[in-house]
Protein backbone atom coordinates (compact mmCIF):
# COMPACT_ATOMS: atom_id res chain seq x y z
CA UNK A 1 13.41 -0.47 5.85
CA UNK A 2 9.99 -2.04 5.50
CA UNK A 3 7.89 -2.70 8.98
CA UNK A 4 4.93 -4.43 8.80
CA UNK A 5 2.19 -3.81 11.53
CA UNK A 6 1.57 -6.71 13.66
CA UNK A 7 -2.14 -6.63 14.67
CA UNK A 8 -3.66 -9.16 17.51
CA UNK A 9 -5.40 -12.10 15.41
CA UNK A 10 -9.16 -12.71 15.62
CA UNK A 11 -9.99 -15.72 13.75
CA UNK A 12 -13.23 -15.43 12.43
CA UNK A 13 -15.95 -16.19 9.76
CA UNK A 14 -16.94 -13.88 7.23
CA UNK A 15 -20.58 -14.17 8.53
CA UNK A 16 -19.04 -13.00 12.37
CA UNK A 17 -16.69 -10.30 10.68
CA UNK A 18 -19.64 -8.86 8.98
CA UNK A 19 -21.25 -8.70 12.88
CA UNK A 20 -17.74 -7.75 14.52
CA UNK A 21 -16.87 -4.42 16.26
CA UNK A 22 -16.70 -2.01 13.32
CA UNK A 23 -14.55 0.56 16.40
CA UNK A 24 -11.97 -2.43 16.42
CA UNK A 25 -11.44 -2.60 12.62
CA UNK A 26 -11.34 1.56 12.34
CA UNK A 27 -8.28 0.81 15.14
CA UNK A 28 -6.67 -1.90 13.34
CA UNK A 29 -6.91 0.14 10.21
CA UNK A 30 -5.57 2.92 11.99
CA UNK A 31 -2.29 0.67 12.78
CA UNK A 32 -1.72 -0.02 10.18
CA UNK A 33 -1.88 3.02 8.41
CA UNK A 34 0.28 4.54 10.98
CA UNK A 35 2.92 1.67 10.95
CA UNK A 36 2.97 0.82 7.30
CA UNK A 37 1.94 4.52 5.84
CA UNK A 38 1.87 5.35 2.83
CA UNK A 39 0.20 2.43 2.29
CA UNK A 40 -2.16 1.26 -0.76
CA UNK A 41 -5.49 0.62 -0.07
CA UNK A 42 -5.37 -3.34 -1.36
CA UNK A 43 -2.46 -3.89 1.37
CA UNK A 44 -4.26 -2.27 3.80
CA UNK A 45 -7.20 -4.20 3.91
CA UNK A 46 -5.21 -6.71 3.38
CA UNK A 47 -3.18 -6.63 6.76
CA UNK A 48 -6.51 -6.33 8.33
CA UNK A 49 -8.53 -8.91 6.63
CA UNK A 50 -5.60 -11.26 7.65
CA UNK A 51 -5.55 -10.29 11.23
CA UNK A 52 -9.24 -11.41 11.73
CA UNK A 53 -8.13 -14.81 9.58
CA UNK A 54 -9.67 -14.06 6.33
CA UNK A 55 -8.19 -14.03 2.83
CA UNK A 56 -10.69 -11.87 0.38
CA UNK A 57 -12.44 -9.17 0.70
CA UNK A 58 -16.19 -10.71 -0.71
CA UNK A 59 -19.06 -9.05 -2.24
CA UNK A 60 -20.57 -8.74 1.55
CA UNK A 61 -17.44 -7.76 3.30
CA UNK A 62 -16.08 -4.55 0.57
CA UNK A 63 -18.91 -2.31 1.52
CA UNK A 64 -18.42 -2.54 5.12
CA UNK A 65 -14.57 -1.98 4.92
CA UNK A 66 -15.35 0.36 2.46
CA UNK A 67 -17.94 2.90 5.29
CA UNK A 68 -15.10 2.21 7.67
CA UNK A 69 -12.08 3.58 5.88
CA UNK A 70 -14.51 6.61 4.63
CA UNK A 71 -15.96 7.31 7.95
CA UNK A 72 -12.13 8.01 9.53
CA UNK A 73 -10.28 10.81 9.31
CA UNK A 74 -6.94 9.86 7.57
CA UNK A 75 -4.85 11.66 5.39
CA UNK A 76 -5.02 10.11 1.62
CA UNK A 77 -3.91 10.76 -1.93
CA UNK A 78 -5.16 8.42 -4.85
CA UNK A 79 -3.06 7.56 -7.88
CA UNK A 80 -3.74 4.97 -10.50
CA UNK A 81 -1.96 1.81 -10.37
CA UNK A 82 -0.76 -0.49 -13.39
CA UNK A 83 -4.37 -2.57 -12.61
CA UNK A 84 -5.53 1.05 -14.34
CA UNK A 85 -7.98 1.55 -11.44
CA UNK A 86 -7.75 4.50 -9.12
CA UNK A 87 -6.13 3.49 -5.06
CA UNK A 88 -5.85 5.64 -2.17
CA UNK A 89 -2.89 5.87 -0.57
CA UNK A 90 -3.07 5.92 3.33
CA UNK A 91 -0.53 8.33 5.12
CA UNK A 92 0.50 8.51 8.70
CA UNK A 93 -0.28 11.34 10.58
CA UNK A 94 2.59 12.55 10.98
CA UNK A 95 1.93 13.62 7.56
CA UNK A 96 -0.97 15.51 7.61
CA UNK A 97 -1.03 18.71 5.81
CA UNK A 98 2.56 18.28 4.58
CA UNK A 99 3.56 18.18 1.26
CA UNK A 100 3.93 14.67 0.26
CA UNK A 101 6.53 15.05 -1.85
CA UNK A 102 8.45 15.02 1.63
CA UNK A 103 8.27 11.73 1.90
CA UNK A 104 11.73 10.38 0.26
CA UNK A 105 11.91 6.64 1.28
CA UNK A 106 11.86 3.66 -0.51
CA UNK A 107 11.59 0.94 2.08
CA UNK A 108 13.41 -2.15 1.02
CA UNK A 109 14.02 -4.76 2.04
CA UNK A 110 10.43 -5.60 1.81
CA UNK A 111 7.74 -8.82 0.63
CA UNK A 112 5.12 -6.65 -0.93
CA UNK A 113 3.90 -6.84 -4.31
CA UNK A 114 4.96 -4.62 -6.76
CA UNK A 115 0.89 -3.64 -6.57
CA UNK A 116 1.60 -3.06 -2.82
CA UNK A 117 3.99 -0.34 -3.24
CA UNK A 118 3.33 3.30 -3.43
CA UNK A 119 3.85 5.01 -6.81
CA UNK A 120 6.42 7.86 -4.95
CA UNK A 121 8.19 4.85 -3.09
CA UNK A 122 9.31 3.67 -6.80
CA UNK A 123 9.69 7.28 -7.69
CA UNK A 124 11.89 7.67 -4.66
CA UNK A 125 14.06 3.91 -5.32
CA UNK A 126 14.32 5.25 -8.83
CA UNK A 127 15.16 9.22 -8.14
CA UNK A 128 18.16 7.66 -5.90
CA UNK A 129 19.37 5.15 -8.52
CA UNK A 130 20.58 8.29 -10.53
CA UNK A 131 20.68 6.22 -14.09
CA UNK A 132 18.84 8.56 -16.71
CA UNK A 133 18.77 5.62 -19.06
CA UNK A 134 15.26 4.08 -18.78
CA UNK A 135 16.03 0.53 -19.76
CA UNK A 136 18.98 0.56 -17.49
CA UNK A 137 17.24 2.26 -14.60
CA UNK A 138 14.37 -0.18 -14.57
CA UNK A 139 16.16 -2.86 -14.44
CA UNK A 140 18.08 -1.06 -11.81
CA UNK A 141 14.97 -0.99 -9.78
CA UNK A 142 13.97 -3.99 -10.75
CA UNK A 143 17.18 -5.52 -8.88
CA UNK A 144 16.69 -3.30 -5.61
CA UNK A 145 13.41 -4.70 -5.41
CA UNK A 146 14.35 -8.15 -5.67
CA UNK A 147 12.60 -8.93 -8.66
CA UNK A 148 14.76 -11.10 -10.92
CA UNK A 149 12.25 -10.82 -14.12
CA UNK A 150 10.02 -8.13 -15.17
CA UNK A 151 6.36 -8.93 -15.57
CA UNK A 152 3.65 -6.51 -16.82
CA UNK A 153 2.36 -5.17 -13.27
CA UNK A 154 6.77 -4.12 -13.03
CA UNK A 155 6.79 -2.70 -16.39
CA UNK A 156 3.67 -1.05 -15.91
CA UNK A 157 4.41 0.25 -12.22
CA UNK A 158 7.46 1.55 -13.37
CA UNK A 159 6.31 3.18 -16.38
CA UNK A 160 3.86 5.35 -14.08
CA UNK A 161 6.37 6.14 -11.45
CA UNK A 162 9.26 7.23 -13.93
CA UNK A 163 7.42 10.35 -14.66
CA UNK A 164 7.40 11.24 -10.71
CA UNK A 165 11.14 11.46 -10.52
């Protein structure tokens, strides 16, 4: 099952974010991660961005999330999403050094996106369905997940993960 982090909220500004404690958003990040891992970059800052009572992560605001995820020392992989750009994937620490093929979870119930959901978490969902039939296994998956139709971003998603199982 799914748990989302809940972080202490700091409303804010963009202008006071970009002037905020930068030790405060490595330890929000850093709940997150450790809550919610593996976790996609996009969600990540998300849950953070939220927590201080902002929505998007501007022009002015990427490049200081951006030094702060860098500067810390978490456990990632990267994999490229159906958006066709290249995510890291945040793991917890109990993780470090393992093989992450370890991890064998799909956590559902669960509101994310399906752009806010590991590649190896559909890998998993799917790998447990058992249906070698594509057509039928996605929309397999496609049911677990809640989704009732399948967009692009599903299609897609699930067209990179089905390789992984």
């Amino acid at each position: 099952m799914y748990t989302e982090c809940v972080l202490p909220m700091t409303e804010m500004d963009a202008q006071s974010f970009l002037q905020s404690d930068p030790e405060e958003m490595r330890r929000r990040f850093e709940a997150v991660i450790q809550t919610e891992g593996p976790i996609l970059d996009s969600l990540l800052e998300k849950r953070v961005l939220r927590s201080y009572g902002l929505v998007k992560r501007g022009s002015r605001i990427r490049p200081l999330m951006d030094r702060i995820l860098e500067a810390m020392d978490t456990e990632r992989t990267w994999q490229v999403s159906a958006d066709g750009k290249r995510h890291a994937v945040y793991w917890p620490e109990s993780y470090r050094g393992k093989d992450k093929a370890t991890f064998t979870e799909c956590r559902i119930p669960s509101d994310r996106d399906i752009m806010e959901i590991p590649l190896c978490e559909v890998a998993n969902l799917m790998r447990s369905i058992g249906v070698k039939q594509k057509t039928k296994l996605f929309n397999l998956t496609a049911k677990q997940l809640g989704y009732a139709r399948k967009g692009a971003n599903i299609r897609k998603t699930f067209a990179l993960a089905y390789p992984l199982i």
